[in-house]
PDB file of N, CA and C in Angstrom:
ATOM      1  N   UNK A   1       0.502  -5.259  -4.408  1.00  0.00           N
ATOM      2  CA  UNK A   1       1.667  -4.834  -3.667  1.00  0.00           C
ATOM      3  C   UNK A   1       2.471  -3.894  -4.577  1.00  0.00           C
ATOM      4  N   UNK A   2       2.663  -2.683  -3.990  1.00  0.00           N
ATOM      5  CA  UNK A   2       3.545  -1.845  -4.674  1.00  0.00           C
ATOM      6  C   UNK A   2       5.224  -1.465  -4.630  1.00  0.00           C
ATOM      7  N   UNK A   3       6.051  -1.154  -5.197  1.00  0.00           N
ATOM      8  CA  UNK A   3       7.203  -0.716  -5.560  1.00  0.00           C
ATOM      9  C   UNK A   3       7.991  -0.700  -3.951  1.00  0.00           C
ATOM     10  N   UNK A   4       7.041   0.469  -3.240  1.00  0.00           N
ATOM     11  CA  UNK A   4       7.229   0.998  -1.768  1.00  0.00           C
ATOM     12  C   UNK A   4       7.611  -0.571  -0.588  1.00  0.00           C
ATOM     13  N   UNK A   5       6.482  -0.644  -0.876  1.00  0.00           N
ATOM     14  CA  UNK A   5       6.413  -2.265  -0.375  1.00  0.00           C
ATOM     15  C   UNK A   5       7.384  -3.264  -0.352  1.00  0.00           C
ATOM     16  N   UNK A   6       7.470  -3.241  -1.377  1.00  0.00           N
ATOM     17  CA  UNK A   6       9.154  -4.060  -1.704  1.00  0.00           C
ATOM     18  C   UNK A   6       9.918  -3.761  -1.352  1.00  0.00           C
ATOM     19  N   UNK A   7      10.535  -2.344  -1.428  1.00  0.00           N
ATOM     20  CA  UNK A   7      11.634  -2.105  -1.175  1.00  0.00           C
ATOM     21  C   UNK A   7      11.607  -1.994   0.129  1.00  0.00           C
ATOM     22  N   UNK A   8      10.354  -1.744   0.952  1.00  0.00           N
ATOM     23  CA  UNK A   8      10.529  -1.440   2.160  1.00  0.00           C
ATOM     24  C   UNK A   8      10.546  -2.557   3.148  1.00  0.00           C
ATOM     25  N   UNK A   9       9.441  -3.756   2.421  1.00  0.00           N
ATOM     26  CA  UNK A   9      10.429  -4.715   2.791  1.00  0.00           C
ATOM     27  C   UNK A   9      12.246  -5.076   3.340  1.00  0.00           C
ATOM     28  N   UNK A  10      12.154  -4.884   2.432  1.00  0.00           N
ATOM     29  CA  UNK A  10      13.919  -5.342   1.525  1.00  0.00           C
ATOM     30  C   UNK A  10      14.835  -4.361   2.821  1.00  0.00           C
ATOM     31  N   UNK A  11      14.756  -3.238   2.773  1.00  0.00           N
ATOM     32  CA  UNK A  11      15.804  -2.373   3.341  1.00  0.00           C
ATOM     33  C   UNK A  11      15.583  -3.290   5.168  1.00  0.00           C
ATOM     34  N   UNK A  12      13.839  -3.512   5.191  1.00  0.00           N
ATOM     35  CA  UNK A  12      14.138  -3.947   6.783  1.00  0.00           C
ATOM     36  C   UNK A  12      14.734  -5.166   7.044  1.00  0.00           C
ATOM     37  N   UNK A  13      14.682  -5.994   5.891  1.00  0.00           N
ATOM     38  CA  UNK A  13      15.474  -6.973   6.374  1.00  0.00           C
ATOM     39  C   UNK A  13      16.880  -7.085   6.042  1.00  0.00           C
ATOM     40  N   UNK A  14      17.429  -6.029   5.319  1.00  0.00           N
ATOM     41  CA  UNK A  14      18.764  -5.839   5.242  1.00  0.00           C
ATOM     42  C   UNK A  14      19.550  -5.320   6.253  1.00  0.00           C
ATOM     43  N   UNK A  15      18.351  -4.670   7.100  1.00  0.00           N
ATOM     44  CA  UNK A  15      19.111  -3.440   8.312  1.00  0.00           C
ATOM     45  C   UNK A  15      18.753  -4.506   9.415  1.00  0.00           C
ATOM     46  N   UNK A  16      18.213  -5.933   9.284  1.00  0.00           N
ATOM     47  CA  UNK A  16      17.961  -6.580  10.055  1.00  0.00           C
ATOM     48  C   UNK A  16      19.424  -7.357  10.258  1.00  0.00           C
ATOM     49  N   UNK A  17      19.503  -7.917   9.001  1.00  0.00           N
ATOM     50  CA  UNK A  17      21.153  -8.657   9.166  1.00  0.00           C
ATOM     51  C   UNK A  17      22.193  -7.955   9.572  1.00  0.00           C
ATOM     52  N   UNK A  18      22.474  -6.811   9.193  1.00  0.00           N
ATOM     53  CA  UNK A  18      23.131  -5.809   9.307  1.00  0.00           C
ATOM     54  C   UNK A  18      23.385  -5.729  11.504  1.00  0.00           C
ATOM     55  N   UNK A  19      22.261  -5.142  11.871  1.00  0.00           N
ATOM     56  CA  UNK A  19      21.799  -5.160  13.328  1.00  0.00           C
ATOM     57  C   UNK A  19      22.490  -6.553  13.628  1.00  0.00           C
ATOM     58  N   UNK A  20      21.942  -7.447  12.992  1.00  0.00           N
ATOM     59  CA  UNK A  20      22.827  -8.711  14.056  1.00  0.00           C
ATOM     60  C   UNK A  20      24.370  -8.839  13.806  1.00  0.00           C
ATOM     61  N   UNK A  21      24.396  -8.803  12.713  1.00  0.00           N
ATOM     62  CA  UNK A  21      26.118  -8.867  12.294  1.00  0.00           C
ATOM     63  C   UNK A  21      26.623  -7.979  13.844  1.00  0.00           C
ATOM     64  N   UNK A  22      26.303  -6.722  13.513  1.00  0.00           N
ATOM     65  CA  UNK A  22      26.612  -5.328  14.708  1.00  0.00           C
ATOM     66  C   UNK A  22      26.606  -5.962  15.987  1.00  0.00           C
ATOM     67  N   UNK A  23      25.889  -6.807  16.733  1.00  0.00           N
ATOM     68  CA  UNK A  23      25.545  -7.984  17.753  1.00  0.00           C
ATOM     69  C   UNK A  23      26.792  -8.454  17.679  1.00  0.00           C
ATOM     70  N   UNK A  24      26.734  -9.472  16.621  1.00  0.00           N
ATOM     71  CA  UNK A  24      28.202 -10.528  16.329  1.00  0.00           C
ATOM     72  C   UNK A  24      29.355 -10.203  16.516  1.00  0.00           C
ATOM     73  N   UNK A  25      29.462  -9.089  16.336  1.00  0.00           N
ATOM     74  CA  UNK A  25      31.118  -8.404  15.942  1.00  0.00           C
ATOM     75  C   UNK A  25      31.270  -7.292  16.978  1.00  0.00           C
ATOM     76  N   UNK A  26      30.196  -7.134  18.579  1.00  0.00           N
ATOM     77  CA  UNK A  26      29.960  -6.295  19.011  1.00  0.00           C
ATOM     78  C   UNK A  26      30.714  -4.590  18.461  1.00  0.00           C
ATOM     79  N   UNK A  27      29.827  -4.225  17.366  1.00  0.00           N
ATOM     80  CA  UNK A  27      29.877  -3.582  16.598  1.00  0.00           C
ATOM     81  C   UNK A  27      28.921  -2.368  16.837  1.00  0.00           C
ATOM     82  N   UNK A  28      29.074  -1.344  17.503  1.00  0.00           N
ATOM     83  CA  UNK A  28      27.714  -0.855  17.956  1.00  0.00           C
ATOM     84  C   UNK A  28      27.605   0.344  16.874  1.00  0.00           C
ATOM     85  N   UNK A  29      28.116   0.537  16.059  1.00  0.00           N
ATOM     86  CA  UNK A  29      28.057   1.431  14.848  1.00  0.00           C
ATOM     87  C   UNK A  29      27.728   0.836  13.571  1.00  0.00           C
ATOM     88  N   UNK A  30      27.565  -0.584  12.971  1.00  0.00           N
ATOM     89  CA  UNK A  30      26.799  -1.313  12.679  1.00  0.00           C
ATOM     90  C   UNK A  30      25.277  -1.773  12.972  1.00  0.00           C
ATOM     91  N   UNK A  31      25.463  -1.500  14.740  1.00  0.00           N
ATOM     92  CA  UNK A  31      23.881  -1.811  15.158  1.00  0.00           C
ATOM     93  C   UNK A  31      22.973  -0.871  14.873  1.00  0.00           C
ATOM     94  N   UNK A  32      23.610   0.483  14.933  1.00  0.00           N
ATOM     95  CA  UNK A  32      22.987   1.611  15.156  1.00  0.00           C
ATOM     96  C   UNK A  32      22.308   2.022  13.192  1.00  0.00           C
ATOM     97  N   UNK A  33      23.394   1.612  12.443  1.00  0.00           N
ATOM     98  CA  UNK A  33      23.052   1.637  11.108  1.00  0.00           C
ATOM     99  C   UNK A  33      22.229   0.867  10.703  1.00  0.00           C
ATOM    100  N   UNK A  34      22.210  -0.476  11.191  1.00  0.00           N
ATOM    101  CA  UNK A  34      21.404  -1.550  10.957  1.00  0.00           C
ATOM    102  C   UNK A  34      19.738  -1.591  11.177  1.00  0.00           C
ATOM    103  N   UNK A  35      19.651  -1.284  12.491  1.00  0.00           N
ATOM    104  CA  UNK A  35      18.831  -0.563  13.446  1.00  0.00           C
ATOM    105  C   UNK A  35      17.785   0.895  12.816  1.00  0.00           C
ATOM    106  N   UNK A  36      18.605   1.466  12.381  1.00  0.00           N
ATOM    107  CA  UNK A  36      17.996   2.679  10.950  1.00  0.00           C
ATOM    108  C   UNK A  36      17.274   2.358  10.087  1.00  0.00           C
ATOM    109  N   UNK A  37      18.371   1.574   9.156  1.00  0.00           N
ATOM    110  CA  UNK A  37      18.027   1.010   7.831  1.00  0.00           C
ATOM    111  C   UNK A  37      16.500   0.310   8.321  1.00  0.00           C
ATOM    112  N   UNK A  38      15.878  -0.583   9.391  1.00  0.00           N
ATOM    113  CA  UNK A  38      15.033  -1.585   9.455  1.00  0.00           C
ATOM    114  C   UNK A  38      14.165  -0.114   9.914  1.00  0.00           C
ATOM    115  N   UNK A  39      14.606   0.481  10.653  1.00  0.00           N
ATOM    116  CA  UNK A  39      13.022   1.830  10.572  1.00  0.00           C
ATOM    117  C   UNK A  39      12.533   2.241   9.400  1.00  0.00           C
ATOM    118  N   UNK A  40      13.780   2.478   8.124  1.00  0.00           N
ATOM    119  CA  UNK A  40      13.442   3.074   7.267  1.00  0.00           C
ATOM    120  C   UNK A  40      12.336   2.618   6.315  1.00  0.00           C
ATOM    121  N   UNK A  41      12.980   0.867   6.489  1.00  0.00           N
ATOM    122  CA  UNK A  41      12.280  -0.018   5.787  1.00  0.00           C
ATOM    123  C   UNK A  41      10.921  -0.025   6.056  1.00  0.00           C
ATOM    124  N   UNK A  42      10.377   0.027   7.207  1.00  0.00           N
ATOM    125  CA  UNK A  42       9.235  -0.326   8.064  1.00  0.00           C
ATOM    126  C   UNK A  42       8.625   1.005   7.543  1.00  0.00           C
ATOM    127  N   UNK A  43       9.439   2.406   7.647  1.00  0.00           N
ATOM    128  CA  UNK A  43       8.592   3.534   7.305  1.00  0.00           C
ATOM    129  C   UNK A  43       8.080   3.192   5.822  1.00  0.00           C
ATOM    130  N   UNK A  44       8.794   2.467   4.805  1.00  0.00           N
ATOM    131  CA  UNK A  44       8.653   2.747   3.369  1.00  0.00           C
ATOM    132  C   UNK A  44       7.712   1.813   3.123  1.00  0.00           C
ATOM    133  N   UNK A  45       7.720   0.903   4.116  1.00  0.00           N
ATOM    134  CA  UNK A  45       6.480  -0.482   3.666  1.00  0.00           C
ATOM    135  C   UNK A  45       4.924  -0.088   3.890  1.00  0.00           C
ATOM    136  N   UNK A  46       5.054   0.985   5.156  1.00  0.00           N
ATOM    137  CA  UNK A  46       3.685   1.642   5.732  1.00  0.00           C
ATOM    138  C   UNK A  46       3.205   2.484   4.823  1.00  0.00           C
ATOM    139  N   UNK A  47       4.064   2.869   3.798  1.00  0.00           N
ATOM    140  CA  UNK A  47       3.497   4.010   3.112  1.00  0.00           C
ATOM    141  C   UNK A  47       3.238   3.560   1.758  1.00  0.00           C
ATOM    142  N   UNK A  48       3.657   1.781   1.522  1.00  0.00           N
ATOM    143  CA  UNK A  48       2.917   1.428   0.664  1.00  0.00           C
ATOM    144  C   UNK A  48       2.247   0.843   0.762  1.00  0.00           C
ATOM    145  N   UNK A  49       1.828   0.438   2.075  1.00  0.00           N
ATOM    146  CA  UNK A  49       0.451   0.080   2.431  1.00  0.00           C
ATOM    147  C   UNK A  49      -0.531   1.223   2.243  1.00  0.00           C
ATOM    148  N   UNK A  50      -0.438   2.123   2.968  1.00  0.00           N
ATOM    149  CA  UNK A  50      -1.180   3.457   2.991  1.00  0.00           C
ATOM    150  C   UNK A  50      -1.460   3.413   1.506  1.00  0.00           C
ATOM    151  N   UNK A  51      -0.875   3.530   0.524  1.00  0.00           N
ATOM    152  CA  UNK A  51      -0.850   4.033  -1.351  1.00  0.00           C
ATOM    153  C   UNK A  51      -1.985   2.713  -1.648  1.00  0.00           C
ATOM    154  N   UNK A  52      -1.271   1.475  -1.326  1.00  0.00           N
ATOM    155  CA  UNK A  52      -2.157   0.364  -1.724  1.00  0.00           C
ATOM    156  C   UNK A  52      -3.631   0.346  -0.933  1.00  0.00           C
ATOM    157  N   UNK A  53      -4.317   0.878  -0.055  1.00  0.00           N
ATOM    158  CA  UNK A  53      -5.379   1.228   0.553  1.00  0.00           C
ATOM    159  C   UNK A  53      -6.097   2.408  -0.043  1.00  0.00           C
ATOM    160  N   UNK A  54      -5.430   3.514  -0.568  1.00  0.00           N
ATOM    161  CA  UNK A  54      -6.064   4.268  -1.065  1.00  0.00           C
ATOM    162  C   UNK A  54      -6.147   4.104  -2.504  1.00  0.00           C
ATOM    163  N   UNK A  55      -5.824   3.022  -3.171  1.00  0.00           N
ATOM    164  CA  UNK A  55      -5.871   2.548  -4.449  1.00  0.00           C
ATOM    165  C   UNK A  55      -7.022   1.804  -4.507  1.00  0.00           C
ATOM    166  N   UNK A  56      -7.234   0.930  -3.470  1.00  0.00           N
ATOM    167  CA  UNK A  56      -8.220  -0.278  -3.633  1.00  0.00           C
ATOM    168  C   UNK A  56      -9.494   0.859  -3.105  1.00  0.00           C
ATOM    169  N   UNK A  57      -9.314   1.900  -2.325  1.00  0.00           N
ATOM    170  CA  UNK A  57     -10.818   2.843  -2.250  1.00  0.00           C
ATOM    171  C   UNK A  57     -10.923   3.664  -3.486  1.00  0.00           C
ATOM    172  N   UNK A  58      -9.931   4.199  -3.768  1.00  0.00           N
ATOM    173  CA  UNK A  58     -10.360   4.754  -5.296  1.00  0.00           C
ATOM    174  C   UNK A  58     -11.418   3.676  -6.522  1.00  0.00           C
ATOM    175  N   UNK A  59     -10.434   2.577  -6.561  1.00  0.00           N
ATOM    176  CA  UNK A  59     -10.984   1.583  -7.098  1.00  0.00           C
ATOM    177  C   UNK A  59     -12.640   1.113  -6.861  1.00  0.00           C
ATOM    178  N   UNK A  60     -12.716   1.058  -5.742  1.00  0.00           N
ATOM    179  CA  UNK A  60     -13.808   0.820  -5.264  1.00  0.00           C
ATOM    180  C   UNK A  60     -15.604   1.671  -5.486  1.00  0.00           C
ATOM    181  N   UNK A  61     -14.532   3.052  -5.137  1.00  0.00           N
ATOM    182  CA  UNK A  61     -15.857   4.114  -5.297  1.00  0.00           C
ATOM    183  C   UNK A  61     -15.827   4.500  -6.751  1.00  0.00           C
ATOM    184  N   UNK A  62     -14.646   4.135  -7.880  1.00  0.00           N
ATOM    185  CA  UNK A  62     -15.073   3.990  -9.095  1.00  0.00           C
ATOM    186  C   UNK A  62     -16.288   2.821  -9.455  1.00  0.00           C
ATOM    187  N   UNK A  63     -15.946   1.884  -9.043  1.00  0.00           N
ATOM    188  CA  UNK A  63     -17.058   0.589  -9.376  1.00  0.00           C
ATOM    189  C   UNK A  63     -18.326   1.414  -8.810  1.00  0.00           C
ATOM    190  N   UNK A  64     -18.677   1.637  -7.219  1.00  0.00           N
ATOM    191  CA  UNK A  64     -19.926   2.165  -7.146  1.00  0.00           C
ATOM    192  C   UNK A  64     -20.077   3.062  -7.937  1.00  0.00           C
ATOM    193  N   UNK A  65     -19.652   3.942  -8.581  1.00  0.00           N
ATOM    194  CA  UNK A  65     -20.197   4.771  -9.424  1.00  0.00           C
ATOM    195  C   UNK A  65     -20.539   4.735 -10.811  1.00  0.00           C
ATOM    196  N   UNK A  66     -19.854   3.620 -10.922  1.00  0.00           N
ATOM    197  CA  UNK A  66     -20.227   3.048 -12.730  1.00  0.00           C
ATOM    198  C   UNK A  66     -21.380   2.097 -12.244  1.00  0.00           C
ATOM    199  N   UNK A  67     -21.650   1.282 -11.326  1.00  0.00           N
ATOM    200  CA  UNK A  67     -22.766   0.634 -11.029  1.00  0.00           C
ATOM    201  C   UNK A  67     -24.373   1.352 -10.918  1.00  0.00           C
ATOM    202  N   UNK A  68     -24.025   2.681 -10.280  1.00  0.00           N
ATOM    203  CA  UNK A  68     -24.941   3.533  -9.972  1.00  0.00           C
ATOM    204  C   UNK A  68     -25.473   4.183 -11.030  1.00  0.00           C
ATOM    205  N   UNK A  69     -24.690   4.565 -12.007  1.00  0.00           N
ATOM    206  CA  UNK A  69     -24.767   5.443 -13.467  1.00  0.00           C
ATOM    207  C   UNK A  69     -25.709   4.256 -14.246  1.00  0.00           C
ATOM    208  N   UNK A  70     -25.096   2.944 -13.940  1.00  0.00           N
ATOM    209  CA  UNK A  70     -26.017   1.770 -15.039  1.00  0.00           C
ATOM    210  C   UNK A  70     -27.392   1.636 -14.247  1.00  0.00           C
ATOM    211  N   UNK A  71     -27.235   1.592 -13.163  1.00  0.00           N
ATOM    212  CA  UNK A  71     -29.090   1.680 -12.517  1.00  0.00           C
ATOM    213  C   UNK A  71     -29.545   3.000 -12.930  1.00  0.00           C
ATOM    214  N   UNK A  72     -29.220   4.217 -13.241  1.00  0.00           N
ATOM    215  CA  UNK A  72     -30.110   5.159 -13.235  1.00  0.00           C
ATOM    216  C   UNK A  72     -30.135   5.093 -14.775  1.00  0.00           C
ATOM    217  N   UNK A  73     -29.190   5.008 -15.618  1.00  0.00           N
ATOM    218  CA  UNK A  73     -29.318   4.735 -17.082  1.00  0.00           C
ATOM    219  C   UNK A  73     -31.319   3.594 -17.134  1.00  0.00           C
ATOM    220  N   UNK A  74     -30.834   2.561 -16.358  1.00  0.00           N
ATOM    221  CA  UNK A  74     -31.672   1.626 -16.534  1.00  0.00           C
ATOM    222  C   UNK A  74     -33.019   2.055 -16.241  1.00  0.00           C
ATOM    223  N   UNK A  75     -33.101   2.869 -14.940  1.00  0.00           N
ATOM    224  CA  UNK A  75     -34.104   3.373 -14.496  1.00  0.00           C
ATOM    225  C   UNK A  75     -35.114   4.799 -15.353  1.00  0.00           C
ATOM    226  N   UNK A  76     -33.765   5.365 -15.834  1.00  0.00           N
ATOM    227  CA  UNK A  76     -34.246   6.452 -17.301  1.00  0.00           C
ATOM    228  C   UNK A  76     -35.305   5.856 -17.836  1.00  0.00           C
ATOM    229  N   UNK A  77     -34.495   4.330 -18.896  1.00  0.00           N
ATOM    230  CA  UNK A  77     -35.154   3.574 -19.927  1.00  0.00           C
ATOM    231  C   UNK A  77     -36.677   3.111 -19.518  1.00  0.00           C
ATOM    232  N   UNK A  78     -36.600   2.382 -18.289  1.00  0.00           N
ATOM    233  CA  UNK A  78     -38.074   1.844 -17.680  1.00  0.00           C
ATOM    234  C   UNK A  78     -38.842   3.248 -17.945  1.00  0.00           C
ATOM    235  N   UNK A  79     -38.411   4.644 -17.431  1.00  0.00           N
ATOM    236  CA  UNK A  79     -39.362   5.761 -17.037  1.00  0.00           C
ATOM    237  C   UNK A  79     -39.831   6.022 -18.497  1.00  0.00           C
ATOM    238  N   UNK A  80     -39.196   6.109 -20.054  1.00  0.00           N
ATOM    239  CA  UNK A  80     -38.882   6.341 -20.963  1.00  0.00           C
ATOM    240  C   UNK A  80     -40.500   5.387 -21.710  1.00  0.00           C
ATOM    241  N   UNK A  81     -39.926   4.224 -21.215  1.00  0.00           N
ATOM    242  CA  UNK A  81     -41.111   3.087 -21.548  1.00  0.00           C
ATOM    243  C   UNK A  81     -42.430   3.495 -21.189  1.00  0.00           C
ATOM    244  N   UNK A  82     -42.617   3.658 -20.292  1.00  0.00           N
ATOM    245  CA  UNK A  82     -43.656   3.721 -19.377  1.00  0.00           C
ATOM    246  C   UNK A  82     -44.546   5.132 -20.134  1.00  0.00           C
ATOM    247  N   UNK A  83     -43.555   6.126 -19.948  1.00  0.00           N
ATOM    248  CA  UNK A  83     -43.498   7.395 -20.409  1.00  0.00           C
ATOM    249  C   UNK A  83     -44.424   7.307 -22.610  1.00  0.00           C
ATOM    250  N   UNK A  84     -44.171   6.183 -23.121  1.00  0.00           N
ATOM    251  CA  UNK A  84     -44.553   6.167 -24.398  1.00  0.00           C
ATOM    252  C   UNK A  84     -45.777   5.179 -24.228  1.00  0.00           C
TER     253      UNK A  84
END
């Protein structure tokens, strides 16, 4: 979980209390701020999802490729053998 994530958490459930307070106090300039803040949040959490998805594929197609490099390393050596 990244930085984004958190905070984007955080802002939606701040603009969440916020929104109800705005409810409570029929406050509709509170709701409307409140109401924001929880989009913003929601936008900032998606985009550290998005970061954390393209981290774990980076990650990923690094491993296949260090896996792949040690089979053909390996496969060299057998040919190498064979080869003497």
């Amino acid at each position: 979980m990244n930085k984004d994530r958190v905070e984007g958490k955080m802002k939606d459930m701040g603009g969440r209390v916020e929104r109800q307070v705005g409810e409570w106090t029929d406050d509709p300039e509170k709701q409307v701020h409140g109401t924001a803040k929880q989009v913003e949040g929601k936008v900032q959490n998606t985009i550290g999802k998005a970061k954390d998805a393209a981290s774990r594929a980076a990650d990923d197609a690094k491993a296949r490729d260090e896996e792949r490099a040690k089979e053909r390393a390996e496969a060299d050596r057998q040919q190498d053998r064979r080869a003497s």
